[in-house]
PDB file of N, CA and C in Angstrom:
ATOM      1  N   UNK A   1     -80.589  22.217  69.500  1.00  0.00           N
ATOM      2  CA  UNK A   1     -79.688  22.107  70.632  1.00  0.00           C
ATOM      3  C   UNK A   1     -79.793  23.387  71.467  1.00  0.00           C
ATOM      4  N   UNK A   2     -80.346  23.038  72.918  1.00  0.00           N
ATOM      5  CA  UNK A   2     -80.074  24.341  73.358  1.00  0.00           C
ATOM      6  C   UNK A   2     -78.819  25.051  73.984  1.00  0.00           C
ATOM      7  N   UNK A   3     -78.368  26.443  73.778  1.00  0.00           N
ATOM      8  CA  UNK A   3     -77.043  26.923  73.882  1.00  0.00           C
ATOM      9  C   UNK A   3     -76.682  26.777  75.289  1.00  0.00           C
ATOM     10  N   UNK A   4     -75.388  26.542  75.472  1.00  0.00           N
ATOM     11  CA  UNK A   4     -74.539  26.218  76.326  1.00  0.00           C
ATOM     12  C   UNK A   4     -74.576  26.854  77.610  1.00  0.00           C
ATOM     13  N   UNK A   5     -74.785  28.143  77.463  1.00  0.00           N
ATOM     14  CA  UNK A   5     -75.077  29.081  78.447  1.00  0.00           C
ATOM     15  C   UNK A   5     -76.347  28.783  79.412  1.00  0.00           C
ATOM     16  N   UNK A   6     -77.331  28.890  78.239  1.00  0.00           N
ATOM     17  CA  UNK A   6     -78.801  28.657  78.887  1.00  0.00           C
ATOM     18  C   UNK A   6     -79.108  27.044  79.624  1.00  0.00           C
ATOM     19  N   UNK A   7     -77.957  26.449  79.262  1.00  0.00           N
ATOM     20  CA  UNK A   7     -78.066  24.625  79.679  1.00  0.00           C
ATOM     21  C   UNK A   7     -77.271  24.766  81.126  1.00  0.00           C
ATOM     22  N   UNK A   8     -76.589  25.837  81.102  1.00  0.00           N
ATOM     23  CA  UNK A   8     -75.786  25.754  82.761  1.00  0.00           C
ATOM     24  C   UNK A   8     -75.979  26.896  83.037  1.00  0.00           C
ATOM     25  N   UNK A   9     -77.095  27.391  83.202  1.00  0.00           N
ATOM     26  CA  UNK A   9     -77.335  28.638  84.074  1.00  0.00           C
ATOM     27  C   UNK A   9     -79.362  28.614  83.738  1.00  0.00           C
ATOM     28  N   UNK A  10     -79.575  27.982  83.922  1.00  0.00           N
ATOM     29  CA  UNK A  10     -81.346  27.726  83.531  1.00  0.00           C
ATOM     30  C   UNK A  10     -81.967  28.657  84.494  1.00  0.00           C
ATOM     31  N   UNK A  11     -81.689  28.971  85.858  1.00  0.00           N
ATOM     32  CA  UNK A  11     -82.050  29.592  86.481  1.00  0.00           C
ATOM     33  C   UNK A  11     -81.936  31.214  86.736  1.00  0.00           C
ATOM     34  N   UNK A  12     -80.619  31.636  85.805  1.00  0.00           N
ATOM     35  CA  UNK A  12     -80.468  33.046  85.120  1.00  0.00           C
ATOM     36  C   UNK A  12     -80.867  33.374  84.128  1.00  0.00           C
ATOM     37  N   UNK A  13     -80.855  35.072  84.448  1.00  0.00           N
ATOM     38  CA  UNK A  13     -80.880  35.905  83.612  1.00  0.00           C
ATOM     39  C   UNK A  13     -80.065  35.852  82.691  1.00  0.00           C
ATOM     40  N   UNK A  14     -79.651  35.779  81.044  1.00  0.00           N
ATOM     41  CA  UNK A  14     -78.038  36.230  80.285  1.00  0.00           C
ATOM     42  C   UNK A  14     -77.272  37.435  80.535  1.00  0.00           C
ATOM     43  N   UNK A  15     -76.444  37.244  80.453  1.00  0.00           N
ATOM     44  CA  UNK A  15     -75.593  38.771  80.799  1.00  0.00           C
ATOM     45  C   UNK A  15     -75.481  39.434  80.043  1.00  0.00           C
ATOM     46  N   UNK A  16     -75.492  40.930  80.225  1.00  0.00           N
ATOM     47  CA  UNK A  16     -75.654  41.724  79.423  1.00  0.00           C
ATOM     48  C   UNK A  16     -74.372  42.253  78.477  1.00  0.00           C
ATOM     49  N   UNK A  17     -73.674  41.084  77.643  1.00  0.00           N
ATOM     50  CA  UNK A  17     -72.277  41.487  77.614  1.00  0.00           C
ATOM     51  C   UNK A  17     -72.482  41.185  76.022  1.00  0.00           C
ATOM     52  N   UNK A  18     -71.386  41.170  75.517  1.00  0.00           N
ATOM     53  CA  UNK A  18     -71.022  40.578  74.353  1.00  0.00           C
ATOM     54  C   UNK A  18     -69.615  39.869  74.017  1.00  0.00           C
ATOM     55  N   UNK A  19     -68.934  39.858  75.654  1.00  0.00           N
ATOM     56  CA  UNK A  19     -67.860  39.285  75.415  1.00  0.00           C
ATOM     57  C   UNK A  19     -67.799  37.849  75.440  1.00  0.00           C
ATOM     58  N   UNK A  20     -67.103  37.509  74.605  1.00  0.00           N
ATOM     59  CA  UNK A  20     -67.283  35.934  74.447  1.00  0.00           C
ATOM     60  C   UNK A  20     -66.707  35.009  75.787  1.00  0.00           C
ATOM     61  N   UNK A  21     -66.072  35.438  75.819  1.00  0.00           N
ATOM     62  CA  UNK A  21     -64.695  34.945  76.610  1.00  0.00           C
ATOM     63  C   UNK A  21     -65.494  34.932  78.611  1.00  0.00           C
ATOM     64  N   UNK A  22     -66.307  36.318  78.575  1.00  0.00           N
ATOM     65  CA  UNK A  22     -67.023  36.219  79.672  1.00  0.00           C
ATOM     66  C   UNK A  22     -68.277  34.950  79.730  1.00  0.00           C
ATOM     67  N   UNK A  23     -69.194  34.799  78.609  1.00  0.00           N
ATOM     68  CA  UNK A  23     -69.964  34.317  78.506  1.00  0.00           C
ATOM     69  C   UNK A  23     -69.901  32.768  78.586  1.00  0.00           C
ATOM     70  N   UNK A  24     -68.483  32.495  77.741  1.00  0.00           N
ATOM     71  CA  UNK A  24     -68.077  31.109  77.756  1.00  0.00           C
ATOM     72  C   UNK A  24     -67.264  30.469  79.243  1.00  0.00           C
ATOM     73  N   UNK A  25     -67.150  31.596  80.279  1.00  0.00           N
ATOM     74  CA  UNK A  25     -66.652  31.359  81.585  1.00  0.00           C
ATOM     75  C   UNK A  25     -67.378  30.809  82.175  1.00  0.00           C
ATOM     76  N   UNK A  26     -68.700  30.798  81.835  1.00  0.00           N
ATOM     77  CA  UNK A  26     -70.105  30.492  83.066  1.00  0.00           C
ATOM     78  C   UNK A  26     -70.741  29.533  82.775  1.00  0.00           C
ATOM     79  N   UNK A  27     -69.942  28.702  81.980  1.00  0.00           N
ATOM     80  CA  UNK A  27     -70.480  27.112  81.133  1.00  0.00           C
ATOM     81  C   UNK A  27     -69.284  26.131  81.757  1.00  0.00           C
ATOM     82  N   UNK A  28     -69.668  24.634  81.552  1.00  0.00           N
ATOM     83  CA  UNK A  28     -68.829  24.289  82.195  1.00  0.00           C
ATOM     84  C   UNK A  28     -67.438  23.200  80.928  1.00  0.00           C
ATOM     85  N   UNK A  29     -67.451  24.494  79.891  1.00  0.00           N
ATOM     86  CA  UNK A  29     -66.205  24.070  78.915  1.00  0.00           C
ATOM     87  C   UNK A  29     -65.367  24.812  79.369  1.00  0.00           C
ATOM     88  N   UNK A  30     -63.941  23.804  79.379  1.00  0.00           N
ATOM     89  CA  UNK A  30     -62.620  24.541  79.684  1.00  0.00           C
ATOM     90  C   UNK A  30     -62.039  24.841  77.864  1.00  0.00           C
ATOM     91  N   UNK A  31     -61.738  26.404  78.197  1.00  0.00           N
ATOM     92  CA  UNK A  31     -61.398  26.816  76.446  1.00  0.00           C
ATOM     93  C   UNK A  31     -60.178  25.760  76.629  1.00  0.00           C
ATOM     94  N   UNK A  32     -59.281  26.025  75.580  1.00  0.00           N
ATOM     95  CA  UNK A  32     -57.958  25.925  75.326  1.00  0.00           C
ATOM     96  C   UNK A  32     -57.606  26.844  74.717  1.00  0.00           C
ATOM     97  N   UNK A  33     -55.784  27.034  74.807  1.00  0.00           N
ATOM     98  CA  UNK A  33     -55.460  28.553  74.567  1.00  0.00           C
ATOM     99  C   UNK A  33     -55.663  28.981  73.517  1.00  0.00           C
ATOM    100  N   UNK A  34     -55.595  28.186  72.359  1.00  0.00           N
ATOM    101  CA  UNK A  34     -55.678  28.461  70.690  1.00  0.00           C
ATOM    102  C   UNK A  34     -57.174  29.155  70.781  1.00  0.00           C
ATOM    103  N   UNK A  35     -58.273  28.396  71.796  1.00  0.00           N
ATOM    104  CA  UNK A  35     -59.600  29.382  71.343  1.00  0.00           C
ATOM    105  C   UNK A  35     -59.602  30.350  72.087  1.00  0.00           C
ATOM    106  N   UNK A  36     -59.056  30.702  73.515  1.00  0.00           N
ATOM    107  CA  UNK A  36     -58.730  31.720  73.887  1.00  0.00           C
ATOM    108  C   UNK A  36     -58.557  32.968  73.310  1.00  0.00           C
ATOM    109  N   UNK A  37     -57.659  32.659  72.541  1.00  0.00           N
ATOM    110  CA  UNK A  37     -56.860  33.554  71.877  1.00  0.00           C
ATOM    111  C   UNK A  37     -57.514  33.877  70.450  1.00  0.00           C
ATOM    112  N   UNK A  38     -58.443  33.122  70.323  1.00  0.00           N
ATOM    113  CA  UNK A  38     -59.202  33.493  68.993  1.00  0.00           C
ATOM    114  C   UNK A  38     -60.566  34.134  69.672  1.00  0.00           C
ATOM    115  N   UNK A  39     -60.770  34.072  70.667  1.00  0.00           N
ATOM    116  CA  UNK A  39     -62.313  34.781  71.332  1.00  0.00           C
ATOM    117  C   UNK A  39     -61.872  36.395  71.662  1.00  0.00           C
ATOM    118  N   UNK A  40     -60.606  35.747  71.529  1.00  0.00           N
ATOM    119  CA  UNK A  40     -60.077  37.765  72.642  1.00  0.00           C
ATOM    120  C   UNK A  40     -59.802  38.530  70.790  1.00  0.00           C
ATOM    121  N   UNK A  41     -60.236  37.777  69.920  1.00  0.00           N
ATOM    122  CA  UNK A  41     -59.366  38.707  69.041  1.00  0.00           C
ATOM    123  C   UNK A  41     -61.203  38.878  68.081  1.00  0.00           C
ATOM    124  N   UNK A  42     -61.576  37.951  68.489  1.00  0.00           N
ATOM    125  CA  UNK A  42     -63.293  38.222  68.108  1.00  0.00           C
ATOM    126  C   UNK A  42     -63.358  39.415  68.347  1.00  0.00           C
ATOM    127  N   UNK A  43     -63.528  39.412  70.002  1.00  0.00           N
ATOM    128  CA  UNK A  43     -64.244  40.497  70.905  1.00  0.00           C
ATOM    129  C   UNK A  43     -64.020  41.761  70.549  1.00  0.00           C
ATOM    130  N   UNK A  44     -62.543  41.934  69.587  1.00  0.00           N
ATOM    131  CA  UNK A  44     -62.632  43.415  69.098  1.00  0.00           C
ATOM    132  C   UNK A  44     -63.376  43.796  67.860  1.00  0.00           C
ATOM    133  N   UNK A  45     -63.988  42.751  67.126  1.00  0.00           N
ATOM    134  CA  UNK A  45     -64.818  42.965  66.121  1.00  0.00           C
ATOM    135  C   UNK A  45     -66.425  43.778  66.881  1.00  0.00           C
ATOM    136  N   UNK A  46     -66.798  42.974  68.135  1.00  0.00           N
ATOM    137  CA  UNK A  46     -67.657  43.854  68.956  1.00  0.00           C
ATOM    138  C   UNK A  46     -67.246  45.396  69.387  1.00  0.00           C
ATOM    139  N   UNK A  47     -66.626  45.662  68.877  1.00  0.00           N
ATOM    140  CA  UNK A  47     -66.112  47.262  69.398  1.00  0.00           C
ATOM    141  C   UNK A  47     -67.231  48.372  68.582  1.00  0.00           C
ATOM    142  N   UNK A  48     -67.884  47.880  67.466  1.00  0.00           N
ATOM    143  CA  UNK A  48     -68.186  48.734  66.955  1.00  0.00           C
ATOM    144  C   UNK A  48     -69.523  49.447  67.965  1.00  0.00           C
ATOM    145  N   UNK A  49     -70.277  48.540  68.436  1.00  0.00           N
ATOM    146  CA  UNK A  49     -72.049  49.060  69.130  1.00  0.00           C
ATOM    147  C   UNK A  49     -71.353  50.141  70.268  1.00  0.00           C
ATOM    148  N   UNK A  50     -70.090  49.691  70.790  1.00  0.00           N
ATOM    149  CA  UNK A  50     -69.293  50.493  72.110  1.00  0.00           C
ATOM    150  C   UNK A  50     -68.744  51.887  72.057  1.00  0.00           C
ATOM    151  N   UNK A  51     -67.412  51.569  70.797  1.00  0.00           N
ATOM    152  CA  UNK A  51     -66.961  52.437  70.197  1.00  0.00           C
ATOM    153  C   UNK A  51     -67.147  52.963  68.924  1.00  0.00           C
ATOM    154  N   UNK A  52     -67.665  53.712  68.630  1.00  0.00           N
ATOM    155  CA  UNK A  52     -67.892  53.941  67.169  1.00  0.00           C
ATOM    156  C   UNK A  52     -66.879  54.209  66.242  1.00  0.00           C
ATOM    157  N   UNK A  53     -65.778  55.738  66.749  1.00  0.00           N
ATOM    158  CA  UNK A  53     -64.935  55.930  66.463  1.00  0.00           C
ATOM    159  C   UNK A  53     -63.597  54.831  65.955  1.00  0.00           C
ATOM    160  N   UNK A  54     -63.214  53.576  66.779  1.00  0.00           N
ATOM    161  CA  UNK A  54     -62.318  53.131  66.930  1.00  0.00           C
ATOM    162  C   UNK A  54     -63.082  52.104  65.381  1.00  0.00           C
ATOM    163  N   UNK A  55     -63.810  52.247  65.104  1.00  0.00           N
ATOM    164  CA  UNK A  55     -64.289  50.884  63.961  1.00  0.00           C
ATOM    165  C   UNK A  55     -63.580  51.367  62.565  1.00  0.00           C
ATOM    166  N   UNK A  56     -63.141  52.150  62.383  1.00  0.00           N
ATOM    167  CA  UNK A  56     -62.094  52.748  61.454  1.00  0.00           C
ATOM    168  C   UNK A  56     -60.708  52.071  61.546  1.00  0.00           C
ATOM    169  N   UNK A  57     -60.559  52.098  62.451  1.00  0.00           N
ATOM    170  CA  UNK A  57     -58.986  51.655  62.918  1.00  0.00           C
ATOM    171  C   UNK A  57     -59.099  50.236  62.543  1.00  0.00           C
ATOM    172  N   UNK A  58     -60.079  49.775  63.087  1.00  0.00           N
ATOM    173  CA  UNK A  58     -59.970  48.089  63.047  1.00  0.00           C
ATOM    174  C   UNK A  58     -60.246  47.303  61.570  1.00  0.00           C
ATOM    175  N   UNK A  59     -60.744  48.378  60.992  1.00  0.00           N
ATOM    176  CA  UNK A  59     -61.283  47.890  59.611  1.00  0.00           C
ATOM    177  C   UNK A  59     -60.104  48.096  58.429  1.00  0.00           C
ATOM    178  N   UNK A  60     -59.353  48.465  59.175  1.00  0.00           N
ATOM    179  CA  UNK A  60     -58.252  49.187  58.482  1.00  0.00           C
ATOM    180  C   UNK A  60     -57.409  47.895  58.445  1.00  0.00           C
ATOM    181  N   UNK A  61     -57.855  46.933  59.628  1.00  0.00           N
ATOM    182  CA  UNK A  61     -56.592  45.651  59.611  1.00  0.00           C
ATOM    183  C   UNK A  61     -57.099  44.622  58.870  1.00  0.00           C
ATOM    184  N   UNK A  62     -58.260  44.779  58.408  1.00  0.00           N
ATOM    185  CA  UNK A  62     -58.554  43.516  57.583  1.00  0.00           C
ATOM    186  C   UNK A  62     -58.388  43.487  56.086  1.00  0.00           C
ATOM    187  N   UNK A  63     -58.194  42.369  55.484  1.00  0.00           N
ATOM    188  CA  UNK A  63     -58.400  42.250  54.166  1.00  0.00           C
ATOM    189  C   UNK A  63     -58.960  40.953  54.144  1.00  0.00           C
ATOM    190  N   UNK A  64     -58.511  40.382  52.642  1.00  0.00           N
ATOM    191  CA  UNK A  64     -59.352  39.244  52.011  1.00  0.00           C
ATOM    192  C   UNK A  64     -58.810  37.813  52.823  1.00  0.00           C
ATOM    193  N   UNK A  65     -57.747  38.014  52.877  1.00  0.00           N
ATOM    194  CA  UNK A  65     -56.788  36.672  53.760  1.00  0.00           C
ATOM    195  C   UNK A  65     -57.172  37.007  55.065  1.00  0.00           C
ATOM    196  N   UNK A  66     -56.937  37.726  55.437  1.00  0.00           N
ATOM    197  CA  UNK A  66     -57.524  38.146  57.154  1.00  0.00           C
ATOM    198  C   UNK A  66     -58.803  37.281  57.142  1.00  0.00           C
ATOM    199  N   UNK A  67     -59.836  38.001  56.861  1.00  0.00           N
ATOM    200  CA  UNK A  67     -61.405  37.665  56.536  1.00  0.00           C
ATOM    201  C   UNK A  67     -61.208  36.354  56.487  1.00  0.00           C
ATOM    202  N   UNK A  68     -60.912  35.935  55.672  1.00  0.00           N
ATOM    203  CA  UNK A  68     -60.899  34.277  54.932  1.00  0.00           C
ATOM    204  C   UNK A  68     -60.349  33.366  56.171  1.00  0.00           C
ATOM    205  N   UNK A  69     -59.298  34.219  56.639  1.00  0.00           N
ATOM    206  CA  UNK A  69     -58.751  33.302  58.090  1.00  0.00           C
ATOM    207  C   UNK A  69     -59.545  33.131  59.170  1.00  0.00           C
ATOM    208  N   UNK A  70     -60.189  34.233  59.431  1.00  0.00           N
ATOM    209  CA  UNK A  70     -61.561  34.248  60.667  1.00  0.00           C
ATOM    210  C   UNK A  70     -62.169  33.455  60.288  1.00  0.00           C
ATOM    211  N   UNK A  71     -62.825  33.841  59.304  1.00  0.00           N
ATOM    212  CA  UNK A  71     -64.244  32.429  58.670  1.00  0.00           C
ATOM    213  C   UNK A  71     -63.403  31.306  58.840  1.00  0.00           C
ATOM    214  N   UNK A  72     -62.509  30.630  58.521  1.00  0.00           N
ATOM    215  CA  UNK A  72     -62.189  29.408  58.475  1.00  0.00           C
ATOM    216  C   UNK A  72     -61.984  29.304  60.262  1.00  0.00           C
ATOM    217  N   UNK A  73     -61.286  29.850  60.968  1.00  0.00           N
ATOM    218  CA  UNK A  73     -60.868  29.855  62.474  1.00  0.00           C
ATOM    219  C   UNK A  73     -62.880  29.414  63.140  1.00  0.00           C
ATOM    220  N   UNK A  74     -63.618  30.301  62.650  1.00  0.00           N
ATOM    221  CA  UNK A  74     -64.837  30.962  63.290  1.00  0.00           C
ATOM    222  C   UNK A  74     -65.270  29.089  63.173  1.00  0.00           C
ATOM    223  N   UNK A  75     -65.457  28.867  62.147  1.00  0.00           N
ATOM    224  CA  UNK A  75     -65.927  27.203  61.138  1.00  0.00           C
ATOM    225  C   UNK A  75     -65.383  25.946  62.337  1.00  0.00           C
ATOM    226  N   UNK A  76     -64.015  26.277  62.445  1.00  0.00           N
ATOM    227  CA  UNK A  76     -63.528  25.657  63.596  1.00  0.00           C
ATOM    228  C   UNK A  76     -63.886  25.190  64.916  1.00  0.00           C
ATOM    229  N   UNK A  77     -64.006  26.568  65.655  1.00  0.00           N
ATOM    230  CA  UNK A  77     -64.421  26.720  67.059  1.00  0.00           C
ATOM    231  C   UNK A  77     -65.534  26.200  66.929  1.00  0.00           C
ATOM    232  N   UNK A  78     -66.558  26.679  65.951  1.00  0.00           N
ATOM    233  CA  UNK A  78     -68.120  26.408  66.400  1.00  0.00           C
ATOM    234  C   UNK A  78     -68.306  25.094  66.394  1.00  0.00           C
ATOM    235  N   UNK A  79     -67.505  24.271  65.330  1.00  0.00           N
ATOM    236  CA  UNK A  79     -67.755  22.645  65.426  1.00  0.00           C
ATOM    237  C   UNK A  79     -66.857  22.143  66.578  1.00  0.00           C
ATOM    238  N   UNK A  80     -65.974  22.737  67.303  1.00  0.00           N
ATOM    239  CA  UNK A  80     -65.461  22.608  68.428  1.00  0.00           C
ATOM    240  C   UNK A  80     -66.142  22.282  69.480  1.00  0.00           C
ATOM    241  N   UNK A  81     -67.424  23.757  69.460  1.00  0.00           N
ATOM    242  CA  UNK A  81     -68.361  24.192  70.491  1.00  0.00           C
ATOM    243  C   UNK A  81     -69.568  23.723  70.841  1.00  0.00           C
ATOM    244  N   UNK A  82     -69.434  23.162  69.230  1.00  0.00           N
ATOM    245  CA  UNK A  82     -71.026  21.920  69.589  1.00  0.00           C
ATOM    246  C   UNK A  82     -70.385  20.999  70.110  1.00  0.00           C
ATOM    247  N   UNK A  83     -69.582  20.047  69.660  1.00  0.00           N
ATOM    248  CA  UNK A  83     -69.302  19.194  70.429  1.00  0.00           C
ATOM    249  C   UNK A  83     -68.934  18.876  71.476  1.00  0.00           C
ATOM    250  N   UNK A  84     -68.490  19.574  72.508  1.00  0.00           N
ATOM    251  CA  UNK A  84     -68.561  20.321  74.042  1.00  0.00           C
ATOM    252  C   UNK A  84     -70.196  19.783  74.112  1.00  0.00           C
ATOM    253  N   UNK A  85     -70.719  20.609  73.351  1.00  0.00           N
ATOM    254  CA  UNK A  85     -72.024  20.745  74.065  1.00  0.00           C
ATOM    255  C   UNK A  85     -73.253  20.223  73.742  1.00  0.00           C
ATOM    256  N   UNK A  86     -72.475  18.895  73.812  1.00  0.00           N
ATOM    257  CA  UNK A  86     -73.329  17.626  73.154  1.00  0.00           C
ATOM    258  C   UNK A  86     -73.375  16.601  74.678  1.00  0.00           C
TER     259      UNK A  86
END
């Protein structure tokens, strides 16, 4: 399947980002707020290549239930996201 991005923008370049939330703007899926709100809380897991310093702090909020909740949330969206983009 080719990705969502590259299927509605064939004639661009990708952007040079890693934010989800930007990337998934330029496709033609409307989020809903529940994934909203799970892309904006991704995007701080990308902090580390940016900020180096701050990856202490953030690692500091996770544990085993945390973790376990992303993976299951992450499991979600993506079968969400194919099917959009089918």
């Amino acid at each position: 399947m080719q990705s969502g991005w590259v299927k509605s923008n064939l004639s661009n370049i990708p952007p040079f980002t890693h934010n989800l939330l930007k990337i998934l703007s330029e496709i033609e899926i409307i989020l809903e707020g529940e994934h909203k709100h799970f892309l904006l809380e991704m995007n701080a897991f990308q902090i580390k290549g940016r900020y180096p310093d701050y990856i202490n702090e953030l690692e500091a909020t996770i544990n085993k239930e945390v973790n376990e909740k992303y993976l299951q949330q992450t499991e979600i969206f993506i079968s969400w996201l194919k099917k959009k983009l089918q």
